[in-house]
C-alpha atoms as a PDB file:
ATOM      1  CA  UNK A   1     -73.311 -14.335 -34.198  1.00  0.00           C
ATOM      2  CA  UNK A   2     -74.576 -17.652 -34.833  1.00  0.00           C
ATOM      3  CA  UNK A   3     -72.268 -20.924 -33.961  1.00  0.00           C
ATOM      4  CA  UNK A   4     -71.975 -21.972 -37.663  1.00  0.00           C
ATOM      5  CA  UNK A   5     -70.570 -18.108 -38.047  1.00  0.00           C
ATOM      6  CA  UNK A   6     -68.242 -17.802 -35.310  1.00  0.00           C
ATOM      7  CA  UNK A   7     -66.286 -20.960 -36.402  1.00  0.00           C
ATOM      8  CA  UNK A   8     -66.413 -19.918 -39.699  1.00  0.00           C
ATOM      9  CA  UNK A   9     -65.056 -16.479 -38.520  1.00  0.00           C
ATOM     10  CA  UNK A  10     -62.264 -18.227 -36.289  1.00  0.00           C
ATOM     11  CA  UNK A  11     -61.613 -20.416 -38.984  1.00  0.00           C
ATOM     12  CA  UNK A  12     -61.298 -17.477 -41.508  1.00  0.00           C
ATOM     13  CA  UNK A  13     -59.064 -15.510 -38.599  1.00  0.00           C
ATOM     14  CA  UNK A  14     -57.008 -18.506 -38.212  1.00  0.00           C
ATOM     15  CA  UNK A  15     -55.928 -19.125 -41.800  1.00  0.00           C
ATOM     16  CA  UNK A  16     -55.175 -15.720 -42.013  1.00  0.00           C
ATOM     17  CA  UNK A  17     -52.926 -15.864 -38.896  1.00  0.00           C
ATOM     18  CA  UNK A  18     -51.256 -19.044 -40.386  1.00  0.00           C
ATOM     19  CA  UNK A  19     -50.847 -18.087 -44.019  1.00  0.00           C
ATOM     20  CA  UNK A  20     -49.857 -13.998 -43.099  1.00  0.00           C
ATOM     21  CA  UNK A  21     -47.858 -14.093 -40.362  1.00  0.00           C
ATOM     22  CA  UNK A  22     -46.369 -17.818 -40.283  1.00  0.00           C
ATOM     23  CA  UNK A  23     -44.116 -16.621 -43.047  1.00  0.00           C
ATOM     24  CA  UNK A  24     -42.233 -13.910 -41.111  1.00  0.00           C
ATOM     25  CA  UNK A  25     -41.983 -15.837 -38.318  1.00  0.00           C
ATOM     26  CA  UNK A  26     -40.233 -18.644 -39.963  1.00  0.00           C
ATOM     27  CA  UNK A  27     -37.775 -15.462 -41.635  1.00  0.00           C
ATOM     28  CA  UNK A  28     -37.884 -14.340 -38.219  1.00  0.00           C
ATOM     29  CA  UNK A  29     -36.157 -10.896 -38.775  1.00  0.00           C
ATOM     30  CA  UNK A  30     -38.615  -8.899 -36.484  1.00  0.00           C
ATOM     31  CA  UNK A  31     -39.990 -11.231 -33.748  1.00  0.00           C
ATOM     32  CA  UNK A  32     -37.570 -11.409 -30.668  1.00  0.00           C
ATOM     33  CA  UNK A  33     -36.416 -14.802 -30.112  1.00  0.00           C
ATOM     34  CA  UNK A  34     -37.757 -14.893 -26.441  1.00  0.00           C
ATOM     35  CA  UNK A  35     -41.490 -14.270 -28.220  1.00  0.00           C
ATOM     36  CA  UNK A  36     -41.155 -17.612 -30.093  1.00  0.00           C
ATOM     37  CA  UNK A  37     -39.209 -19.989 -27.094  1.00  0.00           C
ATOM     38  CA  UNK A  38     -39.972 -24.005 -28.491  1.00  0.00           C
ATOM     39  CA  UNK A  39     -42.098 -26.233 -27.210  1.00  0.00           C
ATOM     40  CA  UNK A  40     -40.803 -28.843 -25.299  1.00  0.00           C
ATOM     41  CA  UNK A  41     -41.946 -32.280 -23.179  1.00  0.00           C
ATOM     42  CA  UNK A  42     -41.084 -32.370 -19.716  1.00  0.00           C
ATOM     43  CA  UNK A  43     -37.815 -30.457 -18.607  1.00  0.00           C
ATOM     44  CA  UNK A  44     -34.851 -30.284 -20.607  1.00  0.00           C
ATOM     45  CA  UNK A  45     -30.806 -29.527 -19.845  1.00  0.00           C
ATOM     46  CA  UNK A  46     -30.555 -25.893 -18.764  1.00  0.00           C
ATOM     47  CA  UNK A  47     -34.103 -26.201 -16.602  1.00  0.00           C
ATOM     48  CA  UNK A  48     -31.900 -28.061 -13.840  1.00  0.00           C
ATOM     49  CA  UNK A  49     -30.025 -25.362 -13.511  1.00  0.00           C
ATOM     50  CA  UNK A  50     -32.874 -23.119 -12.429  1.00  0.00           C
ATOM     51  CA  UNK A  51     -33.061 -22.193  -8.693  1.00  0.00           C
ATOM     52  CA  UNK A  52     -36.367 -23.446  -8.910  1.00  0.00           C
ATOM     53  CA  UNK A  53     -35.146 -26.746 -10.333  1.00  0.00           C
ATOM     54  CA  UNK A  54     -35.317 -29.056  -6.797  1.00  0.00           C
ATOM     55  CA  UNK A  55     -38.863 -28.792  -7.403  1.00  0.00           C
ATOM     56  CA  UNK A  56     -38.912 -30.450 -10.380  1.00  0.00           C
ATOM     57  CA  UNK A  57     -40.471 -33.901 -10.948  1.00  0.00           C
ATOM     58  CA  UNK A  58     -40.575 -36.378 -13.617  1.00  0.00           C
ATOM     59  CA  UNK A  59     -44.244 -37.174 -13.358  1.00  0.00           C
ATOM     60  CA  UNK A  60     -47.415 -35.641 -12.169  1.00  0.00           C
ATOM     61  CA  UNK A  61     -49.245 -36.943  -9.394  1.00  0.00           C
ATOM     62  CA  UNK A  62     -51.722 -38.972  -9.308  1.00  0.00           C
ATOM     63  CA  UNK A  63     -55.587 -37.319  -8.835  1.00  0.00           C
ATOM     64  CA  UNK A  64     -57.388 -37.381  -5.560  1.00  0.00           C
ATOM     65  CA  UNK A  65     -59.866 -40.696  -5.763  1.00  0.00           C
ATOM     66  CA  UNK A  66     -62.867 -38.439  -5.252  1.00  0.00           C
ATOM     67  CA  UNK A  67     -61.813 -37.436  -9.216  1.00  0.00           C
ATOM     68  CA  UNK A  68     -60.310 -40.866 -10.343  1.00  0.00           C
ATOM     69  CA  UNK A  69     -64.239 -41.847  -8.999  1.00  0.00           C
ATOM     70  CA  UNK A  70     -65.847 -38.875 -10.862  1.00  0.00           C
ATOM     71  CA  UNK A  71     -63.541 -39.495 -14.490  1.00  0.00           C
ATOM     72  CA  UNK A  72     -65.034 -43.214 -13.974  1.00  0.00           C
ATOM     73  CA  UNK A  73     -68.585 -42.719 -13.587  1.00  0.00           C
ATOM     74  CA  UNK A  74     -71.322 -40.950 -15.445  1.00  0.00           C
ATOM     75  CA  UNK A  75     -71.448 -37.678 -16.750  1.00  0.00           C
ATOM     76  CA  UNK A  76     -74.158 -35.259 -15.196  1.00  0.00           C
ATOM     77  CA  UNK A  77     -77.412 -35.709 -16.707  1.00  0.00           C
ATOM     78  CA  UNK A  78     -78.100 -32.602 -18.889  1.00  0.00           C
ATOM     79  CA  UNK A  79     -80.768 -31.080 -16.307  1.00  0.00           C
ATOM     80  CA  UNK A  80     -78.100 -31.448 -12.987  1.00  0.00           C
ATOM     81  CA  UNK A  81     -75.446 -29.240 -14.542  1.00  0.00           C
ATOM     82  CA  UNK A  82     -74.806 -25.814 -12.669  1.00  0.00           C
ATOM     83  CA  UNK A  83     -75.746 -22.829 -15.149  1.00  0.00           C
ATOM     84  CA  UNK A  84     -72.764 -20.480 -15.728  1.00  0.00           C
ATOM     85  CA  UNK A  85     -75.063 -17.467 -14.749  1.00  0.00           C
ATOM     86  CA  UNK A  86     -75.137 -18.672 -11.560  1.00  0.00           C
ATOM     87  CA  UNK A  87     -71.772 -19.402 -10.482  1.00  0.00           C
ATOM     88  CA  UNK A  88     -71.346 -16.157  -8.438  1.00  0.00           C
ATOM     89  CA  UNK A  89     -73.336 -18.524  -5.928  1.00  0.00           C
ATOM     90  CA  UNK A  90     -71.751 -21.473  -6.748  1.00  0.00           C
ATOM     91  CA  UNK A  91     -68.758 -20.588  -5.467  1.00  0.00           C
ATOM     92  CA  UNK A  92     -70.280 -17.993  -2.481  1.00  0.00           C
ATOM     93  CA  UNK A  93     -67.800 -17.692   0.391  1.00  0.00           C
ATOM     94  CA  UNK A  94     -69.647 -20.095   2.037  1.00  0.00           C
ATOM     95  CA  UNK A  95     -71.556 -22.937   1.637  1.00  0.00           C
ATOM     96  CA  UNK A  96     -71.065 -26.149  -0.958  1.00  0.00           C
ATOM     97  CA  UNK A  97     -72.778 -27.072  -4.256  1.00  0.00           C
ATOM     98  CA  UNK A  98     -74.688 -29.839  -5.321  1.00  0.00           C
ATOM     99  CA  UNK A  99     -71.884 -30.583  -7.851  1.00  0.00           C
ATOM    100  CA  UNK A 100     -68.060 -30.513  -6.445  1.00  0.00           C
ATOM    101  CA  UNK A 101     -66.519 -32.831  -8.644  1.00  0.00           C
ATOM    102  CA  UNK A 102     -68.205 -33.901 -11.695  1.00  0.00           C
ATOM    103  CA  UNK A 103     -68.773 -33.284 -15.400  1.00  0.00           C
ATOM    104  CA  UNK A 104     -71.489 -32.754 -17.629  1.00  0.00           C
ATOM    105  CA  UNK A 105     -73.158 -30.850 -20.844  1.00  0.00           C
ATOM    106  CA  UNK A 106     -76.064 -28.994 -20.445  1.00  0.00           C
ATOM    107  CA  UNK A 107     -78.940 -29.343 -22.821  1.00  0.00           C
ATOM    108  CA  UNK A 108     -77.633 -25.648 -24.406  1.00  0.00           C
ATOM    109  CA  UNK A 109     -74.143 -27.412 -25.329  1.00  0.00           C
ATOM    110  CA  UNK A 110     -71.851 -25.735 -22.163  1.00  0.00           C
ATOM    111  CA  UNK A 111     -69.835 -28.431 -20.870  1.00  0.00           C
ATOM    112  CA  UNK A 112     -69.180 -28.104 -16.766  1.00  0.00           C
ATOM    113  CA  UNK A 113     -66.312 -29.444 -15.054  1.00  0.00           C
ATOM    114  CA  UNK A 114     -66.026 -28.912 -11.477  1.00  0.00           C
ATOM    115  CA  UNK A 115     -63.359 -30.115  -9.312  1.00  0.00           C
ATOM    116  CA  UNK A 116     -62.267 -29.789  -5.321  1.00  0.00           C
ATOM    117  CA  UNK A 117     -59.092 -30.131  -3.798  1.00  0.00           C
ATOM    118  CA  UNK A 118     -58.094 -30.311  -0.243  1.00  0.00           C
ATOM    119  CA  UNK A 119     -54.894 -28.817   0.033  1.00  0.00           C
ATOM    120  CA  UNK A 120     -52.974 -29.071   3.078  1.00  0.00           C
ATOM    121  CA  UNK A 121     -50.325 -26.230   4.601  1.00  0.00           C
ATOM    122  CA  UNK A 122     -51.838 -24.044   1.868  1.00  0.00           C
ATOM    123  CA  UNK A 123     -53.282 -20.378   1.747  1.00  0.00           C
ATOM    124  CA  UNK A 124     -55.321 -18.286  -0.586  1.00  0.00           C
ATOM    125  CA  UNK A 125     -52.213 -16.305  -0.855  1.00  0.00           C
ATOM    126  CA  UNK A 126     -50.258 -18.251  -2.287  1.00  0.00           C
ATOM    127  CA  UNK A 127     -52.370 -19.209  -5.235  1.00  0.00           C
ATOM    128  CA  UNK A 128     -52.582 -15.521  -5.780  1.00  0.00           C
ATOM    129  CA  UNK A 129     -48.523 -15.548  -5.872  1.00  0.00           C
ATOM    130  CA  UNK A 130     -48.321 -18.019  -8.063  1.00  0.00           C
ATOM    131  CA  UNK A 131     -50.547 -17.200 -11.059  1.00  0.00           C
ATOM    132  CA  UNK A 132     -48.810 -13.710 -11.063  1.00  0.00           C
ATOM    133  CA  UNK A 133     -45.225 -15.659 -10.985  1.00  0.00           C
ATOM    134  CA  UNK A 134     -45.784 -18.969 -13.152  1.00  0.00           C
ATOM    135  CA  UNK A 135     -46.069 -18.134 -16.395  1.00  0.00           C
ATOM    136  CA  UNK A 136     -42.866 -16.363 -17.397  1.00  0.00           C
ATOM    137  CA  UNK A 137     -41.183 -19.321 -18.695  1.00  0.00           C
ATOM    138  CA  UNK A 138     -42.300 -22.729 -19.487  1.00  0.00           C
ATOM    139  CA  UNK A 139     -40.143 -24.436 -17.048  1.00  0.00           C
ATOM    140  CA  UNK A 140     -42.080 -22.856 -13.658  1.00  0.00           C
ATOM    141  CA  UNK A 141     -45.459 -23.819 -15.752  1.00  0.00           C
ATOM    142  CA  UNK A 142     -44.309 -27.579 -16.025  1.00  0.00           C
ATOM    143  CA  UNK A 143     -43.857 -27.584 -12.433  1.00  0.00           C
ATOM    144  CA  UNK A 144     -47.960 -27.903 -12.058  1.00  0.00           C
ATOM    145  CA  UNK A 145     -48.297 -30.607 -14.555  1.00  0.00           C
ATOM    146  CA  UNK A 146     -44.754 -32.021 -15.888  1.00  0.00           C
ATOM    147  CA  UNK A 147     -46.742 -34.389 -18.212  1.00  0.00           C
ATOM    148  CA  UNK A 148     -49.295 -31.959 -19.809  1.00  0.00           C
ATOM    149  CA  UNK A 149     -47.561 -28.895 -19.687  1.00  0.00           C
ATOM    150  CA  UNK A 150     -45.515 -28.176 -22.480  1.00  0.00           C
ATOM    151  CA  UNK A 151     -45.087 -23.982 -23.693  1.00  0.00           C
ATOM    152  CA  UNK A 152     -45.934 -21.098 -21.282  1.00  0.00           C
ATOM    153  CA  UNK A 153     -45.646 -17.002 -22.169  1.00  0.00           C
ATOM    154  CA  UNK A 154     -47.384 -13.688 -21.080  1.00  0.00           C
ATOM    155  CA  UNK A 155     -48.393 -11.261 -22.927  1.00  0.00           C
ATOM    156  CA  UNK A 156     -46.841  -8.784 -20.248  1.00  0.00           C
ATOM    157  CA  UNK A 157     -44.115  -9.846 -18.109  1.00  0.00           C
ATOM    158  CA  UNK A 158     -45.304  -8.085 -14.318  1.00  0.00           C
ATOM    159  CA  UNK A 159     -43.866 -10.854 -12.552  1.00  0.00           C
ATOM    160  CA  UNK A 160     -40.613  -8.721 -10.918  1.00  0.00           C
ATOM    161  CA  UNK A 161     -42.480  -5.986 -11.452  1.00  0.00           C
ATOM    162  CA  UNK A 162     -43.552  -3.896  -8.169  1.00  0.00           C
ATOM    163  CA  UNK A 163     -47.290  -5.072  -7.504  1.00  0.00           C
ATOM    164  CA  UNK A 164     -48.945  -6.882  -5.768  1.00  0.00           C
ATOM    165  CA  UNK A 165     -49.471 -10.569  -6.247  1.00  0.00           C
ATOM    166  CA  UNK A 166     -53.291 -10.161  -7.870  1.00  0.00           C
ATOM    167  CA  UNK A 167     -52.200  -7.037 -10.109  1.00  0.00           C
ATOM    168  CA  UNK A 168     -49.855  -9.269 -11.898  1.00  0.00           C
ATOM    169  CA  UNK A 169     -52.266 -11.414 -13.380  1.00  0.00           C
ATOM    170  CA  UNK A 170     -55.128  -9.810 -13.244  1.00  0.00           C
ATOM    171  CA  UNK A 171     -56.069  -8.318 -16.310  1.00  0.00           C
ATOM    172  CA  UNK A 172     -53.364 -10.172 -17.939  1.00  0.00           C
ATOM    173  CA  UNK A 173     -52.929 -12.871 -20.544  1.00  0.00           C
ATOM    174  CA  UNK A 174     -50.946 -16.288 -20.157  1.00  0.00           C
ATOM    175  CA  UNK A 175     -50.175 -18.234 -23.376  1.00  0.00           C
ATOM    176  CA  UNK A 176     -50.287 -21.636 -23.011  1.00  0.00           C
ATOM    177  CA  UNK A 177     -49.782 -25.030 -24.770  1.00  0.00           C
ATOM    178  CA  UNK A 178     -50.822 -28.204 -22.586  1.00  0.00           C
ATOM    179  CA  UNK A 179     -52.005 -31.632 -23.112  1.00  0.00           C
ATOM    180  CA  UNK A 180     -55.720 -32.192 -21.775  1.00  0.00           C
ATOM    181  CA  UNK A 181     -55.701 -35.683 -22.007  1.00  0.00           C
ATOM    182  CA  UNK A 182     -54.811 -36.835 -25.552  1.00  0.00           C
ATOM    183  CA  UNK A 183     -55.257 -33.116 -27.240  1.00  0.00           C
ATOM    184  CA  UNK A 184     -53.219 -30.251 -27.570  1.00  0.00           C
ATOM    185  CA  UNK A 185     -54.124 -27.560 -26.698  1.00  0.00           C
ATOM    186  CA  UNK A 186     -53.077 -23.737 -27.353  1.00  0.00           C
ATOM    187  CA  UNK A 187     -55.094 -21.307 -25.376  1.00  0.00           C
ATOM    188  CA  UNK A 188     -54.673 -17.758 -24.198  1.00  0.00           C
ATOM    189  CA  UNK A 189     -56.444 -17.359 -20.720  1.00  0.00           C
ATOM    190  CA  UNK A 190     -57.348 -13.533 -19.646  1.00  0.00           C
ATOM    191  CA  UNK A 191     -57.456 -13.062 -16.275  1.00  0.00           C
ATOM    192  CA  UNK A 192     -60.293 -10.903 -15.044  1.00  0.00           C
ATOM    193  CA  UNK A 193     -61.066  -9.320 -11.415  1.00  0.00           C
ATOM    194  CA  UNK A 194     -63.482 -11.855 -10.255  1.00  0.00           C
ATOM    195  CA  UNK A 195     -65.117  -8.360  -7.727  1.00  0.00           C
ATOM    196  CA  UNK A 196     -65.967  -6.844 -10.942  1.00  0.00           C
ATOM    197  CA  UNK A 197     -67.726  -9.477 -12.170  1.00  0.00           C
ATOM    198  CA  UNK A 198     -70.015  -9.788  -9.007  1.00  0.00           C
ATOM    199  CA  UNK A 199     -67.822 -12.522  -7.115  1.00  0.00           C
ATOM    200  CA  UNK A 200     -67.722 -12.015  -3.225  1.00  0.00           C
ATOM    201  CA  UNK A 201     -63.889 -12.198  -2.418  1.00  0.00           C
ATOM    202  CA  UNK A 202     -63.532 -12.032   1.562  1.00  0.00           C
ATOM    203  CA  UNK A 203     -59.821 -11.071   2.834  1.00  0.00           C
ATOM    204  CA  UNK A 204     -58.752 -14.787   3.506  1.00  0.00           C
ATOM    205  CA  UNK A 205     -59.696 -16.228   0.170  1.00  0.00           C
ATOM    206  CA  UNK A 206     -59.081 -16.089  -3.473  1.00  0.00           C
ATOM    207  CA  UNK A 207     -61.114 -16.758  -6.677  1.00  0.00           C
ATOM    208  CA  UNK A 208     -58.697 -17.148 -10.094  1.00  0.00           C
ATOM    209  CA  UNK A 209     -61.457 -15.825 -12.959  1.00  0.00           C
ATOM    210  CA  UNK A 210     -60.534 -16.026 -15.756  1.00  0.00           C
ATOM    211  CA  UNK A 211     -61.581 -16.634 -19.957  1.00  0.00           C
ATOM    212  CA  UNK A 212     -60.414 -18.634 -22.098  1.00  0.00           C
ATOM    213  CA  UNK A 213     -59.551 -18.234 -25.492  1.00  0.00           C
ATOM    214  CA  UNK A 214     -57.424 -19.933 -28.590  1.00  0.00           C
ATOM    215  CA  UNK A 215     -53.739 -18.460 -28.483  1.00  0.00           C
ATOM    216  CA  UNK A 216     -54.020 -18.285 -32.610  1.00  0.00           C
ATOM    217  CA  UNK A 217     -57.812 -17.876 -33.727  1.00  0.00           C
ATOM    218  CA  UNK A 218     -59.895 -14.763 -32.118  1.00  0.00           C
ATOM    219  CA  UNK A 219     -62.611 -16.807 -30.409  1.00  0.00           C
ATOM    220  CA  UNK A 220     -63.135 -17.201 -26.438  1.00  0.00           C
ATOM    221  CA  UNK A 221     -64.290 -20.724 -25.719  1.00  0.00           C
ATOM    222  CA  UNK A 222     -65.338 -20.097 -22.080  1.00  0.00           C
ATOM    223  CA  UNK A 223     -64.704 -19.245 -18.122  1.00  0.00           C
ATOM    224  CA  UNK A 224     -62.744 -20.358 -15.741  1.00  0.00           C
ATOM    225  CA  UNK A 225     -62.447 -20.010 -12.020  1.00  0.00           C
ATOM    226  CA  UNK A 226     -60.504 -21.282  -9.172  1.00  0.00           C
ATOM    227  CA  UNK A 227     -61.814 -20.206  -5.312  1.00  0.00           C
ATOM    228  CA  UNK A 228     -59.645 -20.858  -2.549  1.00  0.00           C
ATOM    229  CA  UNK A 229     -61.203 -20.799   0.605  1.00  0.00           C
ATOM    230  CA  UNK A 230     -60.035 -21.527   4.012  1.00  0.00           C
ATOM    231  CA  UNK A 231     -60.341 -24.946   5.800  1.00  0.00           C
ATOM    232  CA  UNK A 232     -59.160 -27.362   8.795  1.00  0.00           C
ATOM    233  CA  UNK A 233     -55.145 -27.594   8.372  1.00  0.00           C
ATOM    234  CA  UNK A 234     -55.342 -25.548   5.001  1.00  0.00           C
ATOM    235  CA  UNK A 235     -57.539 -24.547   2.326  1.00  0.00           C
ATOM    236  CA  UNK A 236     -59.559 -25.977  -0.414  1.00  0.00           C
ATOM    237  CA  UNK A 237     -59.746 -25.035  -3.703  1.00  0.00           C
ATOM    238  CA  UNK A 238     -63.030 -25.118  -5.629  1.00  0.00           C
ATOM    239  CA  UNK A 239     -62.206 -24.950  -9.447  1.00  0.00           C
ATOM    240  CA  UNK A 240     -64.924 -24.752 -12.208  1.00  0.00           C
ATOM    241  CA  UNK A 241     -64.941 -24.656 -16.247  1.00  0.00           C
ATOM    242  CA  UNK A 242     -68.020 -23.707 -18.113  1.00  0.00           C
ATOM    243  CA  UNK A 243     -66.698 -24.263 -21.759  1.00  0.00           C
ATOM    244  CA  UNK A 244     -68.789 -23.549 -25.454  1.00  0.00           C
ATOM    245  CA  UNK A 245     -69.866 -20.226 -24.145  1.00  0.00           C
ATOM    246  CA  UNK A 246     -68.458 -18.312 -27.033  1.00  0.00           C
ATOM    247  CA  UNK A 247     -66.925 -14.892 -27.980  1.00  0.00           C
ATOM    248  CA  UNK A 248     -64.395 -12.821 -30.057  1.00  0.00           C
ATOM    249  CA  UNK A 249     -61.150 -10.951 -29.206  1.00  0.00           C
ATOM    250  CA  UNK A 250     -58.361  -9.248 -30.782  1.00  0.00           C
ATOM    251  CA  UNK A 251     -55.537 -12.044 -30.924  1.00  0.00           C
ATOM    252  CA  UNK A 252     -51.551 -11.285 -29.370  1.00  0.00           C
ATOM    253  CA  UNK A 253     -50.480 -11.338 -33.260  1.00  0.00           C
ATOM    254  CA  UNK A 254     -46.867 -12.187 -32.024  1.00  0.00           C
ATOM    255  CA  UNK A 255     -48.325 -14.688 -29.491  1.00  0.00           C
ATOM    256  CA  UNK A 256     -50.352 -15.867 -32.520  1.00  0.00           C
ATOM    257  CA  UNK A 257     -47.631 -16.547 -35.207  1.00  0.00           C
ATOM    258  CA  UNK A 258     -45.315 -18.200 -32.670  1.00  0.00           C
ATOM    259  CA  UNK A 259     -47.525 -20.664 -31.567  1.00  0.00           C
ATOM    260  CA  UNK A 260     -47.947 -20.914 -35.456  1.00  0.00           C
ATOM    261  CA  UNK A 261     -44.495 -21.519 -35.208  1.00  0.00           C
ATOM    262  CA  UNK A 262     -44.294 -23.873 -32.519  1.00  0.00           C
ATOM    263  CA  UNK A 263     -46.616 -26.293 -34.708  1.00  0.00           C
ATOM    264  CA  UNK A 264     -50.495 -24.997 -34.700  1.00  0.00           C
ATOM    265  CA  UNK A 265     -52.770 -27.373 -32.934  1.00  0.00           C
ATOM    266  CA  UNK A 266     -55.909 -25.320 -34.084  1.00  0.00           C
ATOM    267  CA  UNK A 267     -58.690 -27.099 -35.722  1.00  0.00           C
ATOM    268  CA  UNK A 268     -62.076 -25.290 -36.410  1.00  0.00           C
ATOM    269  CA  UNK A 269     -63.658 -28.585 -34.917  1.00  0.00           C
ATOM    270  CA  UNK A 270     -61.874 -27.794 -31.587  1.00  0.00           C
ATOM    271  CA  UNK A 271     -64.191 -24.583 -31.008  1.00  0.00           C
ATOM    272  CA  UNK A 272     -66.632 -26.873 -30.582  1.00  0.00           C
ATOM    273  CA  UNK A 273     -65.985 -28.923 -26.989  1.00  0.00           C
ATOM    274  CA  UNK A 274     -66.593 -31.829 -26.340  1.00  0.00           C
ATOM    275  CA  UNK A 275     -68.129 -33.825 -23.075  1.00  0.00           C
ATOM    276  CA  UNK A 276     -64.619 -35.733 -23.810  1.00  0.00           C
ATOM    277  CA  UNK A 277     -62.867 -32.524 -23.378  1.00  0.00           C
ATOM    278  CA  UNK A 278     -64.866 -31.937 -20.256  1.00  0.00           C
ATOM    279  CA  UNK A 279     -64.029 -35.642 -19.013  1.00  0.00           C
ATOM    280  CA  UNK A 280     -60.184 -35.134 -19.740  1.00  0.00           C
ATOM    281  CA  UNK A 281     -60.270 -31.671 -17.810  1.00  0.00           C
ATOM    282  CA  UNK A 282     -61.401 -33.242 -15.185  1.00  0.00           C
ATOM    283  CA  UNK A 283     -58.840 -35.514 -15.001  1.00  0.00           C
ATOM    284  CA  UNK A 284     -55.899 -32.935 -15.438  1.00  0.00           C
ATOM    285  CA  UNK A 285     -57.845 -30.361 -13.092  1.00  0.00           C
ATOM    286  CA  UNK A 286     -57.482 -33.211 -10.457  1.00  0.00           C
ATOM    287  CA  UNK A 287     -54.114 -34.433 -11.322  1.00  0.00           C
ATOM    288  CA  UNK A 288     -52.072 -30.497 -11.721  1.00  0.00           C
ATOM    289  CA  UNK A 289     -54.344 -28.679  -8.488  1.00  0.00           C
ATOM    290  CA  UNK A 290     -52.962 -31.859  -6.244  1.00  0.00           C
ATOM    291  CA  UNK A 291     -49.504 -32.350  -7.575  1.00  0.00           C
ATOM    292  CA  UNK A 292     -48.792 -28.575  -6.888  1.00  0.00           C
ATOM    293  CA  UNK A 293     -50.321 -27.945  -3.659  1.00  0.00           C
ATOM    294  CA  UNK A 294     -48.201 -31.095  -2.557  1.00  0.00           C
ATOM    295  CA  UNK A 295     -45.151 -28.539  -2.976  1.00  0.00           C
ATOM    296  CA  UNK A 296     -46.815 -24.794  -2.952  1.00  0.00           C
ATOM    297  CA  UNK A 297     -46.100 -23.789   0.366  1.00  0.00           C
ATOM    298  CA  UNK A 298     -42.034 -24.551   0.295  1.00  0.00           C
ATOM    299  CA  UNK A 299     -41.890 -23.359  -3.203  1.00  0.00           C
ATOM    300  CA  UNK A 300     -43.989 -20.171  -1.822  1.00  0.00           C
ATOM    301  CA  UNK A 301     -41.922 -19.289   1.150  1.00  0.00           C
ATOM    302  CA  UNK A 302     -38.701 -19.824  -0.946  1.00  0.00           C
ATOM    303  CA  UNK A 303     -39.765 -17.385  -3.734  1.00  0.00           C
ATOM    304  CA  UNK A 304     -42.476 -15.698  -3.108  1.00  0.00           C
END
């Protein structure tokens, strides 16, 4: 499918999500109210009541200055950005990349964000433990990014369920709204097993593979992945984005009219990404991987 025909397709989809289904919702006699929870800035009353809630900060903080440099300076020239097809061996279990914090767009349109964070006290593990336990309710999402992060639902709740840490997100969908930078955004990322898709995952690391779609129109707008890897005193985590790389999937219709409900932020012009976008992610990569990791290992050992 050509470009011009998948937005028109999402944009089609989308109207059809908004017009159909935005109705009901608003009647709401057959959505559950937990499927359409509010969107909401920051925390709110009942969140510091959570046992969770000492973790809770007003702000984010601030990004490492090897990404405050990187969201100042240029953008990759067109012919120095990493190709998605090879990022198997970008992020190899050993080794670095030419590119480890940067942004670009490559002459085929795919904007590339890449970002690494030192993390002290911190293990593979735990990253694994906390993208199965996150995304359940908003309030444990905004503890990543209490600026940016505003909605968070899955489209299966596994998170007391009895698996391990990986089999509750793999293969599963969070639903997320977040700022990235001055956009909202309203994505539903898939998590897929990164072994399956020819990554080399060795015992003591992790790699978080995932795509990433809209949350109301049927259109994937690219990959993610986050490798964790062992280092001195901790780990660092090696995250990459490889946006415009296009595709179709059958939308969460509930997950679909709520965020409908919430107060769409879809746009058929937001299929296409911008090197903006890619600059902003950058930034909020940074800001959310640093602020966490600052906290993961209490919050791990605590609840985990």
């Amino acid at each position: 499918m050509s470009r011009r025909g998948m937005l028109g397709a999402a944009a089609v989809a989308a109207g059809a999500v908004t017009v159909g289904i935005a109705p009901r919702v608003r009647a709401a006699p057959t959505l559950p109210s937990a499927a359409c929870a509010v969107r909401y800035p920051g925390y709110r009353g009942a969140d510091f009541a959570l046992p969770y809630a000492h973790y809770m900060q007003a702000r984010t903080a601030p990004a490492p200055q090897v990404v405050t440099d990187a969201f100042a300076g240029p953008a990759l020239p067109p012919g120095a950005v990493p190709r998605f097809e090879d990022i198997t061996r970008d992020l190899g279990p050993t080794g670095t990349s030419a590119v480890e914090t940067g942004y670009g767009q490559g002459a085929d349109g795919v904007v590339f964000v890449a970002v690494r964070t030192v993390m002290p006290r911190v293990t593979a593990a735990m990253w694994d433990w906390w993208f199965g336990w996150h995304s359940s309710e908003a309030a444990r999402y905004k503890l990543w990014h209490p600026d940016a992060h505003q909605f968070a639902a899955l489209d299966t709740d596994l998170t007391t369920a009895d698996l391990t840490d990986r089999q509750k997100y793999i293969g599963n969908t969070t639903y997320v709204d977040e700022y990235v930078g001055p956009k909202l955004q309203q994505l539903g990322i898939n998590f897929r097993d990164p072994v399956a898709h020819g990554f080399t995952v060795p015992s003591d690391q992790t790699i978080v593979f995932g795509r990433v779609g809209s949350s109301i129109a049927p259109v994937d707008l690219g990959w993610l992945a986050h490798q964790v890897r062992p280092i001195e005193g901790g780990a660092e985590m090696r995250s990459r984005f490889h946006l415009n790389l296009r595709g179709l999937h059958v939308p969460n219709v509930t997950q679909a009219a709520c965020a409908v409900a919430r107060g769409a932020s879809v746009d058929p012009t937001d299929l296409q990404l911008s090197l903006d976008l890619g600059r902003d992610l950058l930034m909020h990569c940074g800001q959310e991987m640093n602020h966490l990791a600052a906290f993961l290992p209490e919050l791990h050992a605590e609840f985990s």
